[in-house]
C-alpha atoms as a PDB file:
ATOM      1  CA  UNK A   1      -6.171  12.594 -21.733  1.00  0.00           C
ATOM      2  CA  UNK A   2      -3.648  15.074 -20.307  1.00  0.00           C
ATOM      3  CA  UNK A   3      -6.346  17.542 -18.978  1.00  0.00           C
ATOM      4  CA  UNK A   4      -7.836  14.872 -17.727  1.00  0.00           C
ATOM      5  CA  UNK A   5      -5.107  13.156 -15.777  1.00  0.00           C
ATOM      6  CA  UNK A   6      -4.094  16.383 -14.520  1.00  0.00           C
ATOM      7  CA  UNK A   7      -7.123  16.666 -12.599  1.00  0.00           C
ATOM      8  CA  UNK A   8      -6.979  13.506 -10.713  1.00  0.00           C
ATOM      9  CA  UNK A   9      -3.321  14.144  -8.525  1.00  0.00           C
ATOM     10  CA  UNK A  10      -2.090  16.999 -10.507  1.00  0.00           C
ATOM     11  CA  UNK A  11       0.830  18.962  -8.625  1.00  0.00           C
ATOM     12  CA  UNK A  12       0.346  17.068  -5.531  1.00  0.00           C
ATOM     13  CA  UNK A  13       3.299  15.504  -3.666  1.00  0.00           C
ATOM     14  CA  UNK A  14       3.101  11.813  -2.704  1.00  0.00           C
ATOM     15  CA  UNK A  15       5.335   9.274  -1.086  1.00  0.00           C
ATOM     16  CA  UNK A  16       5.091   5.937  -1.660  1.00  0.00           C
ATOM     17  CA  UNK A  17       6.714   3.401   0.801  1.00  0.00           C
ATOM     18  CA  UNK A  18       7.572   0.151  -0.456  1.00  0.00           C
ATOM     19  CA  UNK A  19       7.213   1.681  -3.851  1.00  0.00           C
ATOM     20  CA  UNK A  20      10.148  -0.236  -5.600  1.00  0.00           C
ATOM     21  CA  UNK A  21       7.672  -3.013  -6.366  1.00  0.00           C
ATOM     22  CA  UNK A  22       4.377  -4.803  -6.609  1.00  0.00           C
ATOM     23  CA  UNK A  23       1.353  -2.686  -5.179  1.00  0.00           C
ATOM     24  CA  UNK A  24       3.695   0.431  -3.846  1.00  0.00           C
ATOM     25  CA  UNK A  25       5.540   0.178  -7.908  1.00  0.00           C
ATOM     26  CA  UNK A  26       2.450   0.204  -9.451  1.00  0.00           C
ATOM     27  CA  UNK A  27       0.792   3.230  -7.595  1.00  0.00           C
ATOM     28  CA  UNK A  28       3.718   5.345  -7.901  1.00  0.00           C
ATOM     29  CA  UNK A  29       3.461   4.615 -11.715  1.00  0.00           C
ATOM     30  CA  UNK A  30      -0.263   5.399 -11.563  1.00  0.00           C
ATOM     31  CA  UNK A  31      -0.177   8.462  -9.209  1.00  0.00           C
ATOM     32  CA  UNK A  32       2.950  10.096 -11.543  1.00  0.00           C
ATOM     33  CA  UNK A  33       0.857   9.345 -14.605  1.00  0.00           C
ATOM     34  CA  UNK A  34      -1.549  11.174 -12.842  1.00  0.00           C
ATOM     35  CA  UNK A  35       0.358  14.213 -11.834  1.00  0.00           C
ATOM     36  CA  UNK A  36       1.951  13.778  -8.916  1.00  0.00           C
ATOM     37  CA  UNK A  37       5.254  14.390  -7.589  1.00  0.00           C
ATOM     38  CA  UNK A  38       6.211  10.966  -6.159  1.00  0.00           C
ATOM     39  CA  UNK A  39       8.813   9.952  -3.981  1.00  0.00           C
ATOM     40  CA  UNK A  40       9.350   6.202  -4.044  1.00  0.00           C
ATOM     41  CA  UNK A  41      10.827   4.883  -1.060  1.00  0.00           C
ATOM     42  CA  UNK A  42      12.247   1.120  -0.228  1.00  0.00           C
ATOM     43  CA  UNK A  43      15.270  -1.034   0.536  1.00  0.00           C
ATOM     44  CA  UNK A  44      15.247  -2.389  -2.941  1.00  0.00           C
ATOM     45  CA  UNK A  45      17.659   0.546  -4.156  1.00  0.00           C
ATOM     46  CA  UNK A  46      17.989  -0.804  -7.754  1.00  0.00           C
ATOM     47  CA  UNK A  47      14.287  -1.675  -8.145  1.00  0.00           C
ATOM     48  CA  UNK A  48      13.436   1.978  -7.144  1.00  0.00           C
ATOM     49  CA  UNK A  49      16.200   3.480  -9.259  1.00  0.00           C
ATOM     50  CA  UNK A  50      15.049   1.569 -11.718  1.00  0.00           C
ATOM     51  CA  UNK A  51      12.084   2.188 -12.016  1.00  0.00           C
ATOM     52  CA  UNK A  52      12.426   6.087 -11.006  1.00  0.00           C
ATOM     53  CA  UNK A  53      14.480   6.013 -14.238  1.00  0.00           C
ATOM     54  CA  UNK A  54      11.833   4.451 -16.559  1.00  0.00           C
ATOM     55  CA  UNK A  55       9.220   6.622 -15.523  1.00  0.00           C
ATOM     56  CA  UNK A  56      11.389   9.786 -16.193  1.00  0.00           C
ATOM     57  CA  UNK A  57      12.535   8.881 -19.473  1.00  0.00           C
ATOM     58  CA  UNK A  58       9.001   7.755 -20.737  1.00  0.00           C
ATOM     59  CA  UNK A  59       7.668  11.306 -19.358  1.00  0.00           C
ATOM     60  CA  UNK A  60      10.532  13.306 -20.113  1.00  0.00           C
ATOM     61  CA  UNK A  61       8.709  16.629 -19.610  1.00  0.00           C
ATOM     62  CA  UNK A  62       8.085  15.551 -16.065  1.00  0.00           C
ATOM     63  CA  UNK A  63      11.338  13.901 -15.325  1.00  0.00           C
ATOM     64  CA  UNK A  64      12.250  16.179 -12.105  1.00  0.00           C
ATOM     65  CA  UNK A  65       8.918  14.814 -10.410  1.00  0.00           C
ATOM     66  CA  UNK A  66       9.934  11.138  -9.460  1.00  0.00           C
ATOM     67  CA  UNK A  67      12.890  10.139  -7.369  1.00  0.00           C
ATOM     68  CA  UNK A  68      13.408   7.424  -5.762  1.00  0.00           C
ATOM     69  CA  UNK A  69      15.361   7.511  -1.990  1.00  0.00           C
ATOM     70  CA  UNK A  70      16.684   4.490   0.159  1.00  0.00           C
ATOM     71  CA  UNK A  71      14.450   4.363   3.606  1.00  0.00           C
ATOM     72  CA  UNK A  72      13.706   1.292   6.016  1.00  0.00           C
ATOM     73  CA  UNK A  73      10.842   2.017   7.605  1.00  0.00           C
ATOM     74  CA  UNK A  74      11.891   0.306  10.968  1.00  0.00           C
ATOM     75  CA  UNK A  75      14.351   3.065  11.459  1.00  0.00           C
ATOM     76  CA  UNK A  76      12.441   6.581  12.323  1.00  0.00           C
ATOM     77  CA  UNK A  77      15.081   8.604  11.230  1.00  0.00           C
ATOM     78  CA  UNK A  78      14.735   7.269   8.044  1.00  0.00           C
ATOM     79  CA  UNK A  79      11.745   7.875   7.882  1.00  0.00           C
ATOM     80  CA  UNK A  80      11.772  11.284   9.550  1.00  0.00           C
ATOM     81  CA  UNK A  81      14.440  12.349   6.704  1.00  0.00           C
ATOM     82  CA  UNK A  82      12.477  10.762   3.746  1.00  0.00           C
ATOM     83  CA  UNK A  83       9.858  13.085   4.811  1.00  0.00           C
ATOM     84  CA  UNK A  84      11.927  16.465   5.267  1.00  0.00           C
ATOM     85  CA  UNK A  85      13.371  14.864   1.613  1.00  0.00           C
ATOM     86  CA  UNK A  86       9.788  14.874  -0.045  1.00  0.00           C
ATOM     87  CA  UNK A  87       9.261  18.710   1.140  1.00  0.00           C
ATOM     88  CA  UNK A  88      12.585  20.121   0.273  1.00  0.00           C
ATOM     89  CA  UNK A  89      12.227  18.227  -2.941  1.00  0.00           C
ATOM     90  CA  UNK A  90       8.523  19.627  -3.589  1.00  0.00           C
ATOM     91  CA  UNK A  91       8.019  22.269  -0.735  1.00  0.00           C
ATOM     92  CA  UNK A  92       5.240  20.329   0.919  1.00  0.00           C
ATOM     93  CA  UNK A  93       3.290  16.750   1.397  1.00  0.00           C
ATOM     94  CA  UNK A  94       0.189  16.168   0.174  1.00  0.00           C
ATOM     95  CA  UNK A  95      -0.189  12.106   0.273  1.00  0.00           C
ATOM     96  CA  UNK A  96       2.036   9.643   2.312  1.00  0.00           C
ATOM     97  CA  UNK A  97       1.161   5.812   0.935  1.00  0.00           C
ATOM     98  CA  UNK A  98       2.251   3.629   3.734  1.00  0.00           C
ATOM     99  CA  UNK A  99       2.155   0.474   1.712  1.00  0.00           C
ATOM    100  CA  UNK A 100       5.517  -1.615   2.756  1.00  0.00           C
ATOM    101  CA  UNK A 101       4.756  -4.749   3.916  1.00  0.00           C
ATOM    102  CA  UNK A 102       6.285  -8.262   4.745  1.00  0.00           C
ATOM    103  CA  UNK A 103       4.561 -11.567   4.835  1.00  0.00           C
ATOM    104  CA  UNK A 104       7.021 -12.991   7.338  1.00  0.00           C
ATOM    105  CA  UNK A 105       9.166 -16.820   7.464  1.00  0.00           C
ATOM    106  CA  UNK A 106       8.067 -18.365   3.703  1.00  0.00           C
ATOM    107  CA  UNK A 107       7.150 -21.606   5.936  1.00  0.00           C
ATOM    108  CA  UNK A 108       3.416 -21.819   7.680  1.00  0.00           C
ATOM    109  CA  UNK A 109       4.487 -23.230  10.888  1.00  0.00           C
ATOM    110  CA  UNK A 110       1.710 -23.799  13.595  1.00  0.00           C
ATOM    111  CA  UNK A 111       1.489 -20.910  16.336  1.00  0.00           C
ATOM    112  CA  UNK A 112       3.298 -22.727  18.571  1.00  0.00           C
ATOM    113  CA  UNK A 113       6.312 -23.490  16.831  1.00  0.00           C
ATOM    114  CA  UNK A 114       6.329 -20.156  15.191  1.00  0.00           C
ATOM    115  CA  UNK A 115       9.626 -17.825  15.649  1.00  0.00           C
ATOM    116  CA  UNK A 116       9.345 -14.654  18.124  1.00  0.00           C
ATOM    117  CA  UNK A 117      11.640 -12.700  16.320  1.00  0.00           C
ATOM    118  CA  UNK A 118       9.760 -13.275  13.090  1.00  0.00           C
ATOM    119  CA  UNK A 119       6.485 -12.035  14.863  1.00  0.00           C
ATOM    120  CA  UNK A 120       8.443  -9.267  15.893  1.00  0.00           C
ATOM    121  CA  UNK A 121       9.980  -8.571  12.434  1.00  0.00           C
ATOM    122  CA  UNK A 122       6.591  -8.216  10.442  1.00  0.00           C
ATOM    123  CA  UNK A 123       5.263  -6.091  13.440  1.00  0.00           C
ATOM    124  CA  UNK A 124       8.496  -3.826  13.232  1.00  0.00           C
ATOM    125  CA  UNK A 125       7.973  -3.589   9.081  1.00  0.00           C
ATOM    126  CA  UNK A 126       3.896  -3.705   8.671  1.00  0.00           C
ATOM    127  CA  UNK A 127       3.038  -2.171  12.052  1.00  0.00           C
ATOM    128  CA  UNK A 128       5.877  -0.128  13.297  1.00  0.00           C
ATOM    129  CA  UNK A 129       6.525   1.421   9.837  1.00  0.00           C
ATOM    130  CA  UNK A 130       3.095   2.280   8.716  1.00  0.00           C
ATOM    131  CA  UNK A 131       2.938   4.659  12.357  1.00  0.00           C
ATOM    132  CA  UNK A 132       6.121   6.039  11.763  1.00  0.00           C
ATOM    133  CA  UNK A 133       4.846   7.064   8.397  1.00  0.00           C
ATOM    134  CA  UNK A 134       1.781   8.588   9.772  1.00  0.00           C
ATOM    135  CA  UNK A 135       3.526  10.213  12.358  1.00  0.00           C
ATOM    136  CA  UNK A 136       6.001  11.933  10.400  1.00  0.00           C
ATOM    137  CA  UNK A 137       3.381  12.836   7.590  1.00  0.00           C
ATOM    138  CA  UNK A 138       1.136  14.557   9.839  1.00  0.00           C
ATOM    139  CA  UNK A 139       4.069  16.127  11.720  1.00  0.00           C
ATOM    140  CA  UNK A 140       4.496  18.378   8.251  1.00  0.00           C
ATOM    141  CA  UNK A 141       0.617  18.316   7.202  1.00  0.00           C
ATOM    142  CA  UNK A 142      -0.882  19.635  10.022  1.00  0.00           C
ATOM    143  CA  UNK A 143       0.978  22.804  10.501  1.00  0.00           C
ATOM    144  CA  UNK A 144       1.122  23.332   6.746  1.00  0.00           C
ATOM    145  CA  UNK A 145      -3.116  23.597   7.009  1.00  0.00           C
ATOM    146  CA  UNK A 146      -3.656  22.307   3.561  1.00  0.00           C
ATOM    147  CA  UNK A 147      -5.123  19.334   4.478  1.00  0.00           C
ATOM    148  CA  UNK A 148      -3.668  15.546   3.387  1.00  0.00           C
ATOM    149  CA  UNK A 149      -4.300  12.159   2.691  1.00  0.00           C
ATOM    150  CA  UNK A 150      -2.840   8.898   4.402  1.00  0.00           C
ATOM    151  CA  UNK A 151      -2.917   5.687   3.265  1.00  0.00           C
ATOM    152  CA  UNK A 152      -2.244   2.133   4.814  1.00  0.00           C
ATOM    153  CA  UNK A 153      -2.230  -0.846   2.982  1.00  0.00           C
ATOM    154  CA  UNK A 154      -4.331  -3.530   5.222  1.00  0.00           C
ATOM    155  CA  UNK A 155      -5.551  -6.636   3.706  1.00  0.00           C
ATOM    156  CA  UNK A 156      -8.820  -8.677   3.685  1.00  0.00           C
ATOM    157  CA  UNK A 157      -7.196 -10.781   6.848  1.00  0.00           C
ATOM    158  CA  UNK A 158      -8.651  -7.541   9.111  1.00  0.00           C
ATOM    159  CA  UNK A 159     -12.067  -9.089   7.764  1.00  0.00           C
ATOM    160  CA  UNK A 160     -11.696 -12.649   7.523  1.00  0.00           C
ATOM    161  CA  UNK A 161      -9.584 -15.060   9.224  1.00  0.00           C
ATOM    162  CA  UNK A 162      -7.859 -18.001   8.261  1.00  0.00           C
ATOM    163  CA  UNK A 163      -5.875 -16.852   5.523  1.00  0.00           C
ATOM    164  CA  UNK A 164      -2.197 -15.722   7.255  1.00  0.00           C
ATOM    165  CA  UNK A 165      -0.326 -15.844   9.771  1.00  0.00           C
ATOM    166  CA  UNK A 166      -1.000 -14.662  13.477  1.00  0.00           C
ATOM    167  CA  UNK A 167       1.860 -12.219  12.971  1.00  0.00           C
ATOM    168  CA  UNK A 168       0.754 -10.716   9.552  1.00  0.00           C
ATOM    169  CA  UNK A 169      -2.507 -10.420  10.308  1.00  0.00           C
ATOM    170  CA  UNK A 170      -2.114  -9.126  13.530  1.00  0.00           C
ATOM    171  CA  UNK A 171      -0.239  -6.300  12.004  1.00  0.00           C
ATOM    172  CA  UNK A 172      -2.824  -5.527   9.588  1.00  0.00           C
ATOM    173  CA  UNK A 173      -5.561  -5.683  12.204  1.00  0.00           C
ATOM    174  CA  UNK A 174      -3.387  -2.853  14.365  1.00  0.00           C
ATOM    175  CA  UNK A 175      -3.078  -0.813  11.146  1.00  0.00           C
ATOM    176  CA  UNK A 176      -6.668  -0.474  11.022  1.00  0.00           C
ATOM    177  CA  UNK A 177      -6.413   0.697  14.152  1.00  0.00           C
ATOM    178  CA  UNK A 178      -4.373   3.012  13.844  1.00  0.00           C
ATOM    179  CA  UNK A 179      -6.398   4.411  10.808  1.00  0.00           C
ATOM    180  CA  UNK A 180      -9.642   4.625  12.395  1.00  0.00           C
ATOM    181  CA  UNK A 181      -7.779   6.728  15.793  1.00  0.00           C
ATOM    182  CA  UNK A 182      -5.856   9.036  13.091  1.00  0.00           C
ATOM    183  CA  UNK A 183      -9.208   9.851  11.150  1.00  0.00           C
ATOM    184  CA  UNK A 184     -10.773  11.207  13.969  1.00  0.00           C
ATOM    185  CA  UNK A 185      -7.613  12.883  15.505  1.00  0.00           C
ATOM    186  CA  UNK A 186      -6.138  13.946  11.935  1.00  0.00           C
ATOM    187  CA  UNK A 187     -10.022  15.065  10.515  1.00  0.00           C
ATOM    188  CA  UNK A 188      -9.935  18.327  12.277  1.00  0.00           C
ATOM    189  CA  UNK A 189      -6.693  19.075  10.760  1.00  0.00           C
ATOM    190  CA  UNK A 190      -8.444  18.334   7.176  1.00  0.00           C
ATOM    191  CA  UNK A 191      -6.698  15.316   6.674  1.00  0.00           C
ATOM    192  CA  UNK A 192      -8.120  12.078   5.290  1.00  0.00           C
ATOM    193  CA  UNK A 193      -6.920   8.515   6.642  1.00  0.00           C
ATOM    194  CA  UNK A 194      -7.783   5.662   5.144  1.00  0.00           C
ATOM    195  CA  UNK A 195      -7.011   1.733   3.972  1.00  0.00           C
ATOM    196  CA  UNK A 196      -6.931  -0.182   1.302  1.00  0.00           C
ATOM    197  CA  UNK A 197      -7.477  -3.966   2.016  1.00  0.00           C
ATOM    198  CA  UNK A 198      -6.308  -6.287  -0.906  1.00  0.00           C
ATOM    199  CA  UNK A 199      -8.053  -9.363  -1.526  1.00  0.00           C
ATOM    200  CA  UNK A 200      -4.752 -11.761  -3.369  1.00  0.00           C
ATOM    201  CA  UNK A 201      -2.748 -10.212  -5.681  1.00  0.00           C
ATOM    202  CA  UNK A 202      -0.157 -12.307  -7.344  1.00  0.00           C
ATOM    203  CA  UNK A 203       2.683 -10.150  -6.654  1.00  0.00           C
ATOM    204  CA  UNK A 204       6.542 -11.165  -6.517  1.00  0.00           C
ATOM    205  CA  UNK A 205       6.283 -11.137  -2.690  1.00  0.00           C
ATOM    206  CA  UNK A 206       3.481 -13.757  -3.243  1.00  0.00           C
ATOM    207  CA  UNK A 207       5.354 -15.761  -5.366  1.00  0.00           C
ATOM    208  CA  UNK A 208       8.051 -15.953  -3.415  1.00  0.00           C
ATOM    209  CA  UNK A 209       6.520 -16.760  -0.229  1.00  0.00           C
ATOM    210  CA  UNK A 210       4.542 -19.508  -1.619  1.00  0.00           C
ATOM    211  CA  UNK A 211       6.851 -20.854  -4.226  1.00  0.00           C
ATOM    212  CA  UNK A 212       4.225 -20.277  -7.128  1.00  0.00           C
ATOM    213  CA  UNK A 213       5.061 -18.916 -10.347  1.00  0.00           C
ATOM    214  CA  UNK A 214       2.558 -15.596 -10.785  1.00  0.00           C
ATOM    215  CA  UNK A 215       0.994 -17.303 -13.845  1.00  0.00           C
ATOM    216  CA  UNK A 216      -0.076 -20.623 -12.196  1.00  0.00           C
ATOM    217  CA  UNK A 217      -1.049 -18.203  -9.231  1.00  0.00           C
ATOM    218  CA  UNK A 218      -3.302 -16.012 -11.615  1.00  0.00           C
ATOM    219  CA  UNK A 219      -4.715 -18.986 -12.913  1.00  0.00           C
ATOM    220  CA  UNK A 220      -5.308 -20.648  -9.295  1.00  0.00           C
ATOM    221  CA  UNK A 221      -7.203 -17.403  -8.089  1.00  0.00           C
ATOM    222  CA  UNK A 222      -9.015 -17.041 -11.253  1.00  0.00           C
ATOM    223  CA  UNK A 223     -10.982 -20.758 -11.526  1.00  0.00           C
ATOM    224  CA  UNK A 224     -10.662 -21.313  -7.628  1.00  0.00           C
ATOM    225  CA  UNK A 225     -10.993 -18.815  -5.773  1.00  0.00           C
ATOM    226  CA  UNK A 226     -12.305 -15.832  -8.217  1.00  0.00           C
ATOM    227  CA  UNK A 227     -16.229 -15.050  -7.422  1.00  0.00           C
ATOM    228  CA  UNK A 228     -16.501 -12.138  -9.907  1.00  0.00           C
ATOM    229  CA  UNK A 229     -16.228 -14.416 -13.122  1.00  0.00           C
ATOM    230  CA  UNK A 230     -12.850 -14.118 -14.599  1.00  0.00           C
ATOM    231  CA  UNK A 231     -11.291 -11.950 -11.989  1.00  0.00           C
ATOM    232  CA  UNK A 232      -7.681 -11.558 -10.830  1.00  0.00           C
ATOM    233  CA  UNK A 233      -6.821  -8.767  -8.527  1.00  0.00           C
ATOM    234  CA  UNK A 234      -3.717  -7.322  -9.807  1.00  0.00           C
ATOM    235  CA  UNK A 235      -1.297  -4.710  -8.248  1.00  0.00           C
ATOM    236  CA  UNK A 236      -3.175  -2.164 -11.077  1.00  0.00           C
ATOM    237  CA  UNK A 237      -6.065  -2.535  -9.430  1.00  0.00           C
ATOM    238  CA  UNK A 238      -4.994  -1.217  -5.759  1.00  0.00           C
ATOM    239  CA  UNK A 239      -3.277   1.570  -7.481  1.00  0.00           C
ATOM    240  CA  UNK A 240      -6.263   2.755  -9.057  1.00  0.00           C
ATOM    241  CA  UNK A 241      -8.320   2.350  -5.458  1.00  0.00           C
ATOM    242  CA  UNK A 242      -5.318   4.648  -4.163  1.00  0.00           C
ATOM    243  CA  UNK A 243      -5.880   7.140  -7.035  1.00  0.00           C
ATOM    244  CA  UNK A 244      -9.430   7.402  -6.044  1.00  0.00           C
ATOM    245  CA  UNK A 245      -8.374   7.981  -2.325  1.00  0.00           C
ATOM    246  CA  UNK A 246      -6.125  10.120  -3.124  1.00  0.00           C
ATOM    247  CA  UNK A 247      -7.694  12.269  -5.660  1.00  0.00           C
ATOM    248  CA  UNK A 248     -10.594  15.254  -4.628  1.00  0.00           C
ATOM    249  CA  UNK A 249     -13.072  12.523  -5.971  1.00  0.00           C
ATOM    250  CA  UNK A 250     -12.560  10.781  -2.263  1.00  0.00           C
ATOM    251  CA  UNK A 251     -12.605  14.155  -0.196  1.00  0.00           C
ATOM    252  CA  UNK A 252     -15.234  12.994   1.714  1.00  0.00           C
ATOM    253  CA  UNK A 253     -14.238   9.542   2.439  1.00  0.00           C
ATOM    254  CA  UNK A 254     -12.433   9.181   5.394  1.00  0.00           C
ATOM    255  CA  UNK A 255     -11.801   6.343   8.014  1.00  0.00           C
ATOM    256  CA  UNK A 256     -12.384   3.659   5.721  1.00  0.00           C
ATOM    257  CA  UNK A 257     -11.295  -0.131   5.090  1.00  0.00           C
ATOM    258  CA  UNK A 258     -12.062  -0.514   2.006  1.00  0.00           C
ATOM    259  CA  UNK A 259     -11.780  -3.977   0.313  1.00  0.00           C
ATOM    260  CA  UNK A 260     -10.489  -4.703  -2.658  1.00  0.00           C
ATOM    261  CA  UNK A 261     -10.817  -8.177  -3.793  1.00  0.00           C
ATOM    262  CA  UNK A 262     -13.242  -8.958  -6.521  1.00  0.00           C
ATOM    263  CA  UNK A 263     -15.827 -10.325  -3.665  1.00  0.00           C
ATOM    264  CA  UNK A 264     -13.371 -13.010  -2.876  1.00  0.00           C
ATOM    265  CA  UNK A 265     -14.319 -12.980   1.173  1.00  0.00           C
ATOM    266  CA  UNK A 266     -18.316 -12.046   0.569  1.00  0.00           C
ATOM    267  CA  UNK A 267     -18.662 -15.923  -0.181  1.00  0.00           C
ATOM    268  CA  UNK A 268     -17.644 -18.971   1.558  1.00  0.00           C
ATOM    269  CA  UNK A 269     -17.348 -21.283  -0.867  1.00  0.00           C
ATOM    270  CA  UNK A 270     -15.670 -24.341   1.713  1.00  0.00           C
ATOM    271  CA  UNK A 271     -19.267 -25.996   1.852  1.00  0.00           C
ATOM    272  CA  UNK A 272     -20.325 -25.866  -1.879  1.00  0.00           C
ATOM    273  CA  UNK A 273     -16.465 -27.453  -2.833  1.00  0.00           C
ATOM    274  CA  UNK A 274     -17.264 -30.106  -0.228  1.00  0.00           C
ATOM    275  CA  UNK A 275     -20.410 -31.234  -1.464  1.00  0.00           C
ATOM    276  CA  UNK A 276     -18.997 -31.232  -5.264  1.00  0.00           C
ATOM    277  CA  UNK A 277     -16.308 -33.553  -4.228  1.00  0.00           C
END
């Protein structure tokens, strides 16, 4: 299993933004149980020292490779430091996961009585952040000539509508943007850019934006909403698609959205759950 794992991410040097929890926790877990040298990064200081700790006392013979360090992602010298942090640390960058995300106000308010400075939040956080990542990863990447790997995390709402907010999926639809631009302009550089789009994952975020406790959400998605029989997305499930991207199995994949979501948006179901009213 160790040879194995080693061969996926070993000795390659990844941040991980929003890593402190849901999706972002459960890649850094995956890619440092896959030998990398992670950086977690978030707001959520004990989260990410918290779970920086766990992982280095359950794999004390690679304690030294996960750390966790305090960046908001709004602020680009944050950002700009938690970079020069991951190469001083590790002596390059390999990976940079730009997963942190916000949903926005907990309350679905019509577009019209929606709040400007919450659009403006979740394009500061989802939008804003996820460049500044990019732009600071490649800053270090591209001189270094070893190539690289950057990551978004979109969502399904760049392929469907009428599941979020103007705001949030705005955001994601610019990300993808941005992605598609940097994959051309990054390629010659050796560098792969891609996304990972989520279908509904039952995370804490979700939970707490729709007042659902993540078992009666796992149970909603899976008899509702599932179209793979049986099938919840889970946090576990994006890490792995990361992995993949990550990993020399993806080298050539580049400039892709790709979906993760158990087939949720393949089918639209509204019809059929009409007519079986």
């Amino acid at each position: 299993m160790a040879s194995s794992v080693a061969k996926r991410l070993g000795g390659k040097v990844a941040i991980i933004t929003g890593g402190a929890s849901g999706i972002g926790a459960a890649t850094a877990k995956l890619f440092f149980q896959h030998g990398a040298k992670v950086i977690i990064a978030d707001i959520q200081d004990q989260l990410g020292v918290s779970l920086s700790k766990s992982l280095a006392n359950h794999y004390p013979a690679a304690a030294n490779n996960i750390h966790y360090t305090h960046c908001d992602v709004t602020s680009e010298p944050h950002v700009e430091n938690l970079v020069d942090f991951a190469v001083s640390k590790f002596g390059n960058l390999d990976i940079m996961y730009n997963n942190a995300g916000i949903i926005g106000d907990h309350e679905r308010l019509p577009a019209q009585d929606s709040s400007t400075k919450d659009f403006k939040r979740v394009m500061d956080v989802n939008l804003l952040g996820a460049f500044l990542g990019a732009k600071h990863a490649a800053r270090v990447m591209v001189p270094a000539k070893r190539g690289g790997v950057i990551l978004f995390t979109s969502s399904i709402v760049t392929v469907v509508g009428g599941l979020a907010k103007p705001a949030y999926s705005a955001s994601k639809h610019a990300v993808v943007g941005i992605m598609r631009e940097l994959c051309m302009e990054l390629g010659e550089h050796g560098i792969r850019v891609n996304c990972i789009a989520p279908g509904p994952v039952p995370t804490e975020m979700m939970k707490e934006h729709f007042k659902i406790e993540r078992e009666v959400a796992e149970e909603l998605l899976k008899s509702k909403a599932a179209v793979l029989k049986d099938t919840v997305v889970k946090e576990e499930d994006i890490a792995e698609a990361a992995v993949y991207l990550s990993s020399d199995e993806g080298k050539v994949v580049s400039g892709v959205n790709l979906v993760v979501d158990g087939g949720f948006i393949s089918v639209n179901t509204t019809f059929a759950k009409l007519w079986n009213q």
